[in-house]
PDB file of N, CA and C in Angstrom:
ATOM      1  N   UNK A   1      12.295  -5.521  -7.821  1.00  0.00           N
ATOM      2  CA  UNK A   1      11.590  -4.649  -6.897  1.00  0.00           C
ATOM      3  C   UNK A   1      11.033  -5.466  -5.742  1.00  0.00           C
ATOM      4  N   UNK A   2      10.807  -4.678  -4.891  1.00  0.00           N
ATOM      5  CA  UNK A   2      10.686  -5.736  -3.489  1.00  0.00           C
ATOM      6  C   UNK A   2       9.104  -5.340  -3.282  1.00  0.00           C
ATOM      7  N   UNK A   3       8.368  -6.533  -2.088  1.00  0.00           N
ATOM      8  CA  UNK A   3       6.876  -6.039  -2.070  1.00  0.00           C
ATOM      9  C   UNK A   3       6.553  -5.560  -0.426  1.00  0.00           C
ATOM     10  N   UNK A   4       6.369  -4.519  -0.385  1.00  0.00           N
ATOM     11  CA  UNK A   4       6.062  -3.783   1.066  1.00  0.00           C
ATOM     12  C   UNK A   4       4.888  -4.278   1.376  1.00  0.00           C
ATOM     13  N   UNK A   5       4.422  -4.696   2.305  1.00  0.00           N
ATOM     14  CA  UNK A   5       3.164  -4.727   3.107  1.00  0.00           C
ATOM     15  C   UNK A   5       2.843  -4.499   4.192  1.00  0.00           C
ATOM     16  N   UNK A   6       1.820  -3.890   4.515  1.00  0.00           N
ATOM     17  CA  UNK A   6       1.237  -3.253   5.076  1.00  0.00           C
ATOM     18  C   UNK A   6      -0.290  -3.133   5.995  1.00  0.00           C
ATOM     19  N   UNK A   7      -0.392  -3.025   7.322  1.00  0.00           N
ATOM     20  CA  UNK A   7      -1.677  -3.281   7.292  1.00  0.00           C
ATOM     21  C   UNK A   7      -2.395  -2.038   7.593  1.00  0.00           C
ATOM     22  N   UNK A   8      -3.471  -1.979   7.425  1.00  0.00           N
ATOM     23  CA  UNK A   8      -4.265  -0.221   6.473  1.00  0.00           C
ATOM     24  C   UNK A   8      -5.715  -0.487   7.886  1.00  0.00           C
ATOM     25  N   UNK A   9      -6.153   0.459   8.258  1.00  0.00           N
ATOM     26  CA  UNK A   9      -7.330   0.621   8.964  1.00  0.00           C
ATOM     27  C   UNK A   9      -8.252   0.854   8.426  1.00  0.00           C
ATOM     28  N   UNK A  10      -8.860   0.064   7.616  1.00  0.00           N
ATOM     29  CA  UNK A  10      -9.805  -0.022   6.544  1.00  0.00           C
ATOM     30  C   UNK A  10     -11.182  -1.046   7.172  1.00  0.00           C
ATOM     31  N   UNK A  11     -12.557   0.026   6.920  1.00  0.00           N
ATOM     32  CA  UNK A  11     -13.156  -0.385   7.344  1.00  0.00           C
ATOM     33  C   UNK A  11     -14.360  -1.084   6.264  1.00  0.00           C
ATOM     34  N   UNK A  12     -14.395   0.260   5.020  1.00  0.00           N
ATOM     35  CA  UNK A  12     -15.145   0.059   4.227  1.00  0.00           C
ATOM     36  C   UNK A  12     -14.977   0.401   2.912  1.00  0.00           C
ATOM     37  N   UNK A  13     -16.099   0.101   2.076  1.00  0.00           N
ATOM     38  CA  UNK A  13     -15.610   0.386   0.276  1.00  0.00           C
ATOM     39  C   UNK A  13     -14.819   2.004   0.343  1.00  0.00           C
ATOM     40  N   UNK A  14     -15.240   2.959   0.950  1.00  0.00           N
ATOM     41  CA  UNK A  14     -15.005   4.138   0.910  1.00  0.00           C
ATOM     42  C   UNK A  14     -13.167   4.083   1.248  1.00  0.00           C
ATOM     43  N   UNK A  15     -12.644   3.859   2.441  1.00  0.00           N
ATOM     44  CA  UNK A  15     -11.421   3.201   2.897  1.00  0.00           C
ATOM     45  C   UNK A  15     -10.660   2.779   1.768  1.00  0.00           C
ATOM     46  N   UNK A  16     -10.833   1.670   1.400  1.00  0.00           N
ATOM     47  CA  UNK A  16     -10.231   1.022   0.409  1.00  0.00           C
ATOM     48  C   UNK A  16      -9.771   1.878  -1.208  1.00  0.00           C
ATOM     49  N   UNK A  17     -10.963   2.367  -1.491  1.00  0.00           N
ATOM     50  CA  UNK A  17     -11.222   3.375  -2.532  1.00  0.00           C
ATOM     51  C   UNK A  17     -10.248   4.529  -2.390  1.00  0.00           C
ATOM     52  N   UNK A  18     -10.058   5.316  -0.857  1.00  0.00           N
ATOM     53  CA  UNK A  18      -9.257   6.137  -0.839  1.00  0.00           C
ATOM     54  C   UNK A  18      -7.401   5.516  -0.928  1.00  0.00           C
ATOM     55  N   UNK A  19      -7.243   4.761   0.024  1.00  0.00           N
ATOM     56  CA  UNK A  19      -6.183   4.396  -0.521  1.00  0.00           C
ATOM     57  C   UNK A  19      -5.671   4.034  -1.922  1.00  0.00           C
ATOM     58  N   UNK A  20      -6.973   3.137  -2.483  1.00  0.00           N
ATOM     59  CA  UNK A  20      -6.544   2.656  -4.393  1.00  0.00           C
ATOM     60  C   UNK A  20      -6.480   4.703  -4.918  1.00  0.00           C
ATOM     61  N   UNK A  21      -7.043   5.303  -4.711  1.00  0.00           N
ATOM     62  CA  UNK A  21      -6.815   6.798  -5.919  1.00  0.00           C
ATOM     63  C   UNK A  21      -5.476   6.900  -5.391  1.00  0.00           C
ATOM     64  N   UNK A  22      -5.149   7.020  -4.192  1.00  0.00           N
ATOM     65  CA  UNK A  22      -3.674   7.821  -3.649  1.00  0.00           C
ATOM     66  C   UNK A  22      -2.976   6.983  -4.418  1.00  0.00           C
ATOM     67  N   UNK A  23      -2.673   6.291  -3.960  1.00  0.00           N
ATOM     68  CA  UNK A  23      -1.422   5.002  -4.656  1.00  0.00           C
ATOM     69  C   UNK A  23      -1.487   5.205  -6.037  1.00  0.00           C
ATOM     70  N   UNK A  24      -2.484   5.253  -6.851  1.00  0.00           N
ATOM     71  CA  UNK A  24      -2.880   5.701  -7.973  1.00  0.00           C
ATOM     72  C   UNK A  24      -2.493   6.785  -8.900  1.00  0.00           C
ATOM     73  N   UNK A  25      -1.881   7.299  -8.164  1.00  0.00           N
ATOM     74  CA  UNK A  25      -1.897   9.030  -8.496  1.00  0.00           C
ATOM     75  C   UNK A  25      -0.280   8.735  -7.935  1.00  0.00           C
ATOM     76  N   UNK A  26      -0.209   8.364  -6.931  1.00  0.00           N
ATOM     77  CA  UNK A  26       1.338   8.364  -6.519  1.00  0.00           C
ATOM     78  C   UNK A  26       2.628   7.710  -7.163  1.00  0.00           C
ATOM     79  N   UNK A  27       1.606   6.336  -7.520  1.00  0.00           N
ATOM     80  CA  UNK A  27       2.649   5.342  -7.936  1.00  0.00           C
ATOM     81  C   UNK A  27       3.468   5.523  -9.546  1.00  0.00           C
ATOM     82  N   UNK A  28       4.530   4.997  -9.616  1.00  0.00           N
ATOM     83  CA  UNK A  28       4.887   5.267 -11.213  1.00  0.00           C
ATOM     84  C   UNK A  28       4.764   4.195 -11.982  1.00  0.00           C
ATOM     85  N   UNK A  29       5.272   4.363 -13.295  1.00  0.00           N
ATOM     86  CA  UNK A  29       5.437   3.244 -14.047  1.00  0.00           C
ATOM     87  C   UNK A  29       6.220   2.269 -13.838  1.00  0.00           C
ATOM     88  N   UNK A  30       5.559   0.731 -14.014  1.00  0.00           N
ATOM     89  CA  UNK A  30       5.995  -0.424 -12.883  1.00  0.00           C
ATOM     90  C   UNK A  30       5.590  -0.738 -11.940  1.00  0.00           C
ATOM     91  N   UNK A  31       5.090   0.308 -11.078  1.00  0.00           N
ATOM     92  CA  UNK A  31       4.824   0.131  -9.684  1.00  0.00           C
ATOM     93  C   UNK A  31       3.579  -0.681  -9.615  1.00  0.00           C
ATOM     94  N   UNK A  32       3.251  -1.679  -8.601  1.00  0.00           N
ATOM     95  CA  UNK A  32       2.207  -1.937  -8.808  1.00  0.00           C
ATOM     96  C   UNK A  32       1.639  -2.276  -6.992  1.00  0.00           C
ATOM     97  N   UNK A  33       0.035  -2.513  -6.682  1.00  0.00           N
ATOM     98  CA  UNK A  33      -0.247  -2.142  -6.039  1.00  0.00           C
ATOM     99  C   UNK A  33      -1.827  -3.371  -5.367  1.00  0.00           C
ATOM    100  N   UNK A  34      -2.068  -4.235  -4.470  1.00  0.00           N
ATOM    101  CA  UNK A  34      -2.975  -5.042  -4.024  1.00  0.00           C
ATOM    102  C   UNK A  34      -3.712  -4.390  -2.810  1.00  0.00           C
ATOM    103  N   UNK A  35      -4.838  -4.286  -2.966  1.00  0.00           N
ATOM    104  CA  UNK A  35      -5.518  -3.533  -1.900  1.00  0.00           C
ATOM    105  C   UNK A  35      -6.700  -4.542  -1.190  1.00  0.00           C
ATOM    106  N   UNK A  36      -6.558  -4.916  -0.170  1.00  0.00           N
ATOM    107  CA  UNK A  36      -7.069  -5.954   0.529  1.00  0.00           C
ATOM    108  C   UNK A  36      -8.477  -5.510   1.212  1.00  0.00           C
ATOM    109  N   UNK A  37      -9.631  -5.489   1.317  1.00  0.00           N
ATOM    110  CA  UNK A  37     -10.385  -4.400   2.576  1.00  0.00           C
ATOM    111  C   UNK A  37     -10.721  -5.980   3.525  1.00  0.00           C
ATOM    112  N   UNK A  38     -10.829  -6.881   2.927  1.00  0.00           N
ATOM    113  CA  UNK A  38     -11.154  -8.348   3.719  1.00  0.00           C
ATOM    114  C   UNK A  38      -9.679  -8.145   4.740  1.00  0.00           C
ATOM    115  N   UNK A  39      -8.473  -8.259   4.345  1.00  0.00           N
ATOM    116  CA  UNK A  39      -7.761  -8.606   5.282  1.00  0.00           C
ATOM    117  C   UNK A  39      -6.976  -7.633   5.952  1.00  0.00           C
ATOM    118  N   UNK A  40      -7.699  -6.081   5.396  1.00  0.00           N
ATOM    119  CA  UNK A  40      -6.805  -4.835   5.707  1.00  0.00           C
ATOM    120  C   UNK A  40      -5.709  -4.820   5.173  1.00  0.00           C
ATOM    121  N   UNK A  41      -5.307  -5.313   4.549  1.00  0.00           N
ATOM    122  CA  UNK A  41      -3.339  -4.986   3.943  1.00  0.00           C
ATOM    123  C   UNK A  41      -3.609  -4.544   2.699  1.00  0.00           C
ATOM    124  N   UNK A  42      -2.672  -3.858   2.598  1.00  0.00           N
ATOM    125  CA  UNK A  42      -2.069  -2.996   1.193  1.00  0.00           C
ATOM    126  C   UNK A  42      -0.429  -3.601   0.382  1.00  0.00           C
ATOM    127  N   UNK A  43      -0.317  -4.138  -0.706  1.00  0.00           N
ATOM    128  CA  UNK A  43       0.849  -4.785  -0.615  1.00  0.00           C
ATOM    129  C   UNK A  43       1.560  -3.139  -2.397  1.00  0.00           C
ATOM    130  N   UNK A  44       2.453  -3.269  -1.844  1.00  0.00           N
ATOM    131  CA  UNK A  44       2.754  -2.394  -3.148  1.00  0.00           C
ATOM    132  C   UNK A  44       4.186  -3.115  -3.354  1.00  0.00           C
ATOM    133  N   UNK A  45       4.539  -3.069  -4.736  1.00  0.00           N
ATOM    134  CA  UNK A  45       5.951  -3.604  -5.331  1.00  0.00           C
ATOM    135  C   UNK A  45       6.683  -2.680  -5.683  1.00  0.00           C
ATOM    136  N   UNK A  46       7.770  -2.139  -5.490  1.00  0.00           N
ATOM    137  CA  UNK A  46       8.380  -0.646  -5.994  1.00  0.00           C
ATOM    138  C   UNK A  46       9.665  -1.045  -5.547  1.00  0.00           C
ATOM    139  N   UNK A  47      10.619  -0.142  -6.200  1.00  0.00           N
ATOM    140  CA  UNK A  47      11.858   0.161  -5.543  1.00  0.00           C
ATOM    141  C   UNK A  47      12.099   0.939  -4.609  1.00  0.00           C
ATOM    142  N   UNK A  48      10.986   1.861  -4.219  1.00  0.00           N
ATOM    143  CA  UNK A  48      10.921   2.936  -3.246  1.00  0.00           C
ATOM    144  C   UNK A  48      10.842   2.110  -1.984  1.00  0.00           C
ATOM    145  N   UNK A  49      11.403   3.370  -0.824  1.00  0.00           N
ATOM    146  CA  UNK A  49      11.603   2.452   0.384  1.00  0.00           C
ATOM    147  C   UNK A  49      10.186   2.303   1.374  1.00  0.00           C
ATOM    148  N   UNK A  50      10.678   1.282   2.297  1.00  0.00           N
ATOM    149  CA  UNK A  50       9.183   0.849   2.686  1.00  0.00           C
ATOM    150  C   UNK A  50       8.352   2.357   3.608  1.00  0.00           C
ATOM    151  N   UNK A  51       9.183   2.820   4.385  1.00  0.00           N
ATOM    152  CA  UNK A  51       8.610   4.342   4.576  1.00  0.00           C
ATOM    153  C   UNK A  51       8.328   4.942   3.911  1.00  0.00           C
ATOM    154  N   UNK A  52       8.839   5.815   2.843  1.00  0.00           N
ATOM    155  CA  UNK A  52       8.506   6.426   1.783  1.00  0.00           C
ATOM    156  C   UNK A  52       7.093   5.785   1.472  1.00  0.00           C
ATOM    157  N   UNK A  53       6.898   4.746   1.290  1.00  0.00           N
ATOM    158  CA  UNK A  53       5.382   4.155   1.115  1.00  0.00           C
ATOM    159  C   UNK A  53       4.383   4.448   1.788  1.00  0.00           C
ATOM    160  N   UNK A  54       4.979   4.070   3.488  1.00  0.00           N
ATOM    161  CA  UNK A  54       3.958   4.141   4.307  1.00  0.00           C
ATOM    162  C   UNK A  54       3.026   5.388   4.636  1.00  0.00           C
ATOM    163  N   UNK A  55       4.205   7.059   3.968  1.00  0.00           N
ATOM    164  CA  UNK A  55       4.080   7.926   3.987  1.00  0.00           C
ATOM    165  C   UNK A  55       2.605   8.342   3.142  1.00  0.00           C
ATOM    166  N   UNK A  56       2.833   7.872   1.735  1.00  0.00           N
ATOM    167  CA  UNK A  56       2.108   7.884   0.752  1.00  0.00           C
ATOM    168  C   UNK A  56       0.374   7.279   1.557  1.00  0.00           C
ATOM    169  N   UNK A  57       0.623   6.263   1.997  1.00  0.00           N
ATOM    170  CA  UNK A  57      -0.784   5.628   2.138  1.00  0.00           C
ATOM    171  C   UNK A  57      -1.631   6.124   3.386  1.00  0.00           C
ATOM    172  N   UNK A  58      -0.326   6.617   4.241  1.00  0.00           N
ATOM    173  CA  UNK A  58      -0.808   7.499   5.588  1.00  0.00           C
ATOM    174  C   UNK A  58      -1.847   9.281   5.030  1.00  0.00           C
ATOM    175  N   UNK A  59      -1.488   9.093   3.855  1.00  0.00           N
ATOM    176  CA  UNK A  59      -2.064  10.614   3.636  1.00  0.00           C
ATOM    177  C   UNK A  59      -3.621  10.154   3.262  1.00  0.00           C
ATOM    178  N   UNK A  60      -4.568   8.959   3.435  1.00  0.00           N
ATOM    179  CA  UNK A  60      -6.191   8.509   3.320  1.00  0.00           C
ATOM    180  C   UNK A  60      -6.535   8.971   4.777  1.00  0.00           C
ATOM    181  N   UNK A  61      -5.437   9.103   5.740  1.00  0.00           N
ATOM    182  CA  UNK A  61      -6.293   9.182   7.192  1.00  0.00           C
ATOM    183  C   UNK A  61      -6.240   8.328   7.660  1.00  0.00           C
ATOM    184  N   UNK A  62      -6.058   7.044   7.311  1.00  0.00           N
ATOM    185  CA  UNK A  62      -6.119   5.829   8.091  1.00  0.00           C
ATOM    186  C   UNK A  62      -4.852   5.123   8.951  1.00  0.00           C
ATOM    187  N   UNK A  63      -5.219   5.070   9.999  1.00  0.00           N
ATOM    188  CA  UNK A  63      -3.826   4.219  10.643  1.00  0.00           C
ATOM    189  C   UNK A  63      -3.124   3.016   9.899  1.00  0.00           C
ATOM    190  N   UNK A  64      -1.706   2.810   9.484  1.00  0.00           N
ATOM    191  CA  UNK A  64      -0.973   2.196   8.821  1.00  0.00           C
ATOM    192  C   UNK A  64       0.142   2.122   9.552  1.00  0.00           C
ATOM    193  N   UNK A  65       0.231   0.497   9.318  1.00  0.00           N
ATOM    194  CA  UNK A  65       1.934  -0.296  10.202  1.00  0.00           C
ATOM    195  C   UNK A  65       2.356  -0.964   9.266  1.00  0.00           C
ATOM    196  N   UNK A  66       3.397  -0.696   8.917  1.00  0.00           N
ATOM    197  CA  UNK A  66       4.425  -1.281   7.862  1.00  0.00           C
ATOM    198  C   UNK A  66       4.487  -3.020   9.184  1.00  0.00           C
ATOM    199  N   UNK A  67       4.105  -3.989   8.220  1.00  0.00           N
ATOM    200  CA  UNK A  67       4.200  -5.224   8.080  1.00  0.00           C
ATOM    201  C   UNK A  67       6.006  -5.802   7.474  1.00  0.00           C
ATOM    202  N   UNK A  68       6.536  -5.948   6.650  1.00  0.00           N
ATOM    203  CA  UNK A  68       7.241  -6.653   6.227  1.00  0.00           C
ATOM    204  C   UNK A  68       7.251  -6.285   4.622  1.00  0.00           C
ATOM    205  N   UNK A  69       8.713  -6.325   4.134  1.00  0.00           N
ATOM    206  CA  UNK A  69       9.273  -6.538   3.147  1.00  0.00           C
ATOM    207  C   UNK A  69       9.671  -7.961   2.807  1.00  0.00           C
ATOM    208  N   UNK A  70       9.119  -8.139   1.013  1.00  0.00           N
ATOM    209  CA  UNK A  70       9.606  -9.254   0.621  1.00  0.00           C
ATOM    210  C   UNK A  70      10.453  -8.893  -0.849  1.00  0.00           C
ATOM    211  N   UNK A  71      11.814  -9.330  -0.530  1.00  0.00           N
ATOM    212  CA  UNK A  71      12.578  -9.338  -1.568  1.00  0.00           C
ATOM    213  C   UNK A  71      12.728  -9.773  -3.181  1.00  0.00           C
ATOM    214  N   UNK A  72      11.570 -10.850  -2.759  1.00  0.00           N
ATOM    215  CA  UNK A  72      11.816 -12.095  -3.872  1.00  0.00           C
ATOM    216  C   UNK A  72      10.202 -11.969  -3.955  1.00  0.00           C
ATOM    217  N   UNK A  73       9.200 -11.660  -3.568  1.00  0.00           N
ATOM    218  CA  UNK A  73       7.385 -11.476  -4.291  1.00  0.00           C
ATOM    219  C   UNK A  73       7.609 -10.693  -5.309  1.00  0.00           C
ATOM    220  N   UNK A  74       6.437 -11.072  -6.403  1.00  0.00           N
ATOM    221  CA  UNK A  74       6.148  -9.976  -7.074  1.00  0.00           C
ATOM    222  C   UNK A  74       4.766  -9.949  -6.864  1.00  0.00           C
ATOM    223  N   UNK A  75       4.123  -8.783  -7.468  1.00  0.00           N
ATOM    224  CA  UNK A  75       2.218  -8.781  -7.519  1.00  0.00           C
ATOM    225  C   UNK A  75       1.883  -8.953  -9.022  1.00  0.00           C
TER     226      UNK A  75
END
């Protein structure tokens, strides 16, 4: 599985919190998920594609730019 990252418009505990339930609720078994509020990024590991993701994390409200795929990370 490859690791999407992402950087998230995260300002505060509240921010962060909303993205960790979504992903939470979204993600499946395997999937796994790093939520940054220090450096703003969101890193998730999945087979799903990196849009399909960005989709998911865009539904907290917060502005999100797909960063980069890594083939070979795991979390």
């Amino acid at each position: 599985m490859a690791v999407h990252t992402y950087n998230v418009a995260m300002t505060c505990g509240g921010c962060s919190g909303a993205v960790t339930r979504i992903l939470t609720k979204q993600l499946g078994e395997g999937e796994k998920f790093d939520v940054n509020l220090e450096a703003k990024t969101v890193k998730v590991q999945t087979a799903r594609s990196a849009d399909e993701i960005k989709e998911i994390i865009a539904k907290c409200g917060k502005a999100t730019t797909f960063v980069s795929t890594d083939d070979a990370a795991s979390l």
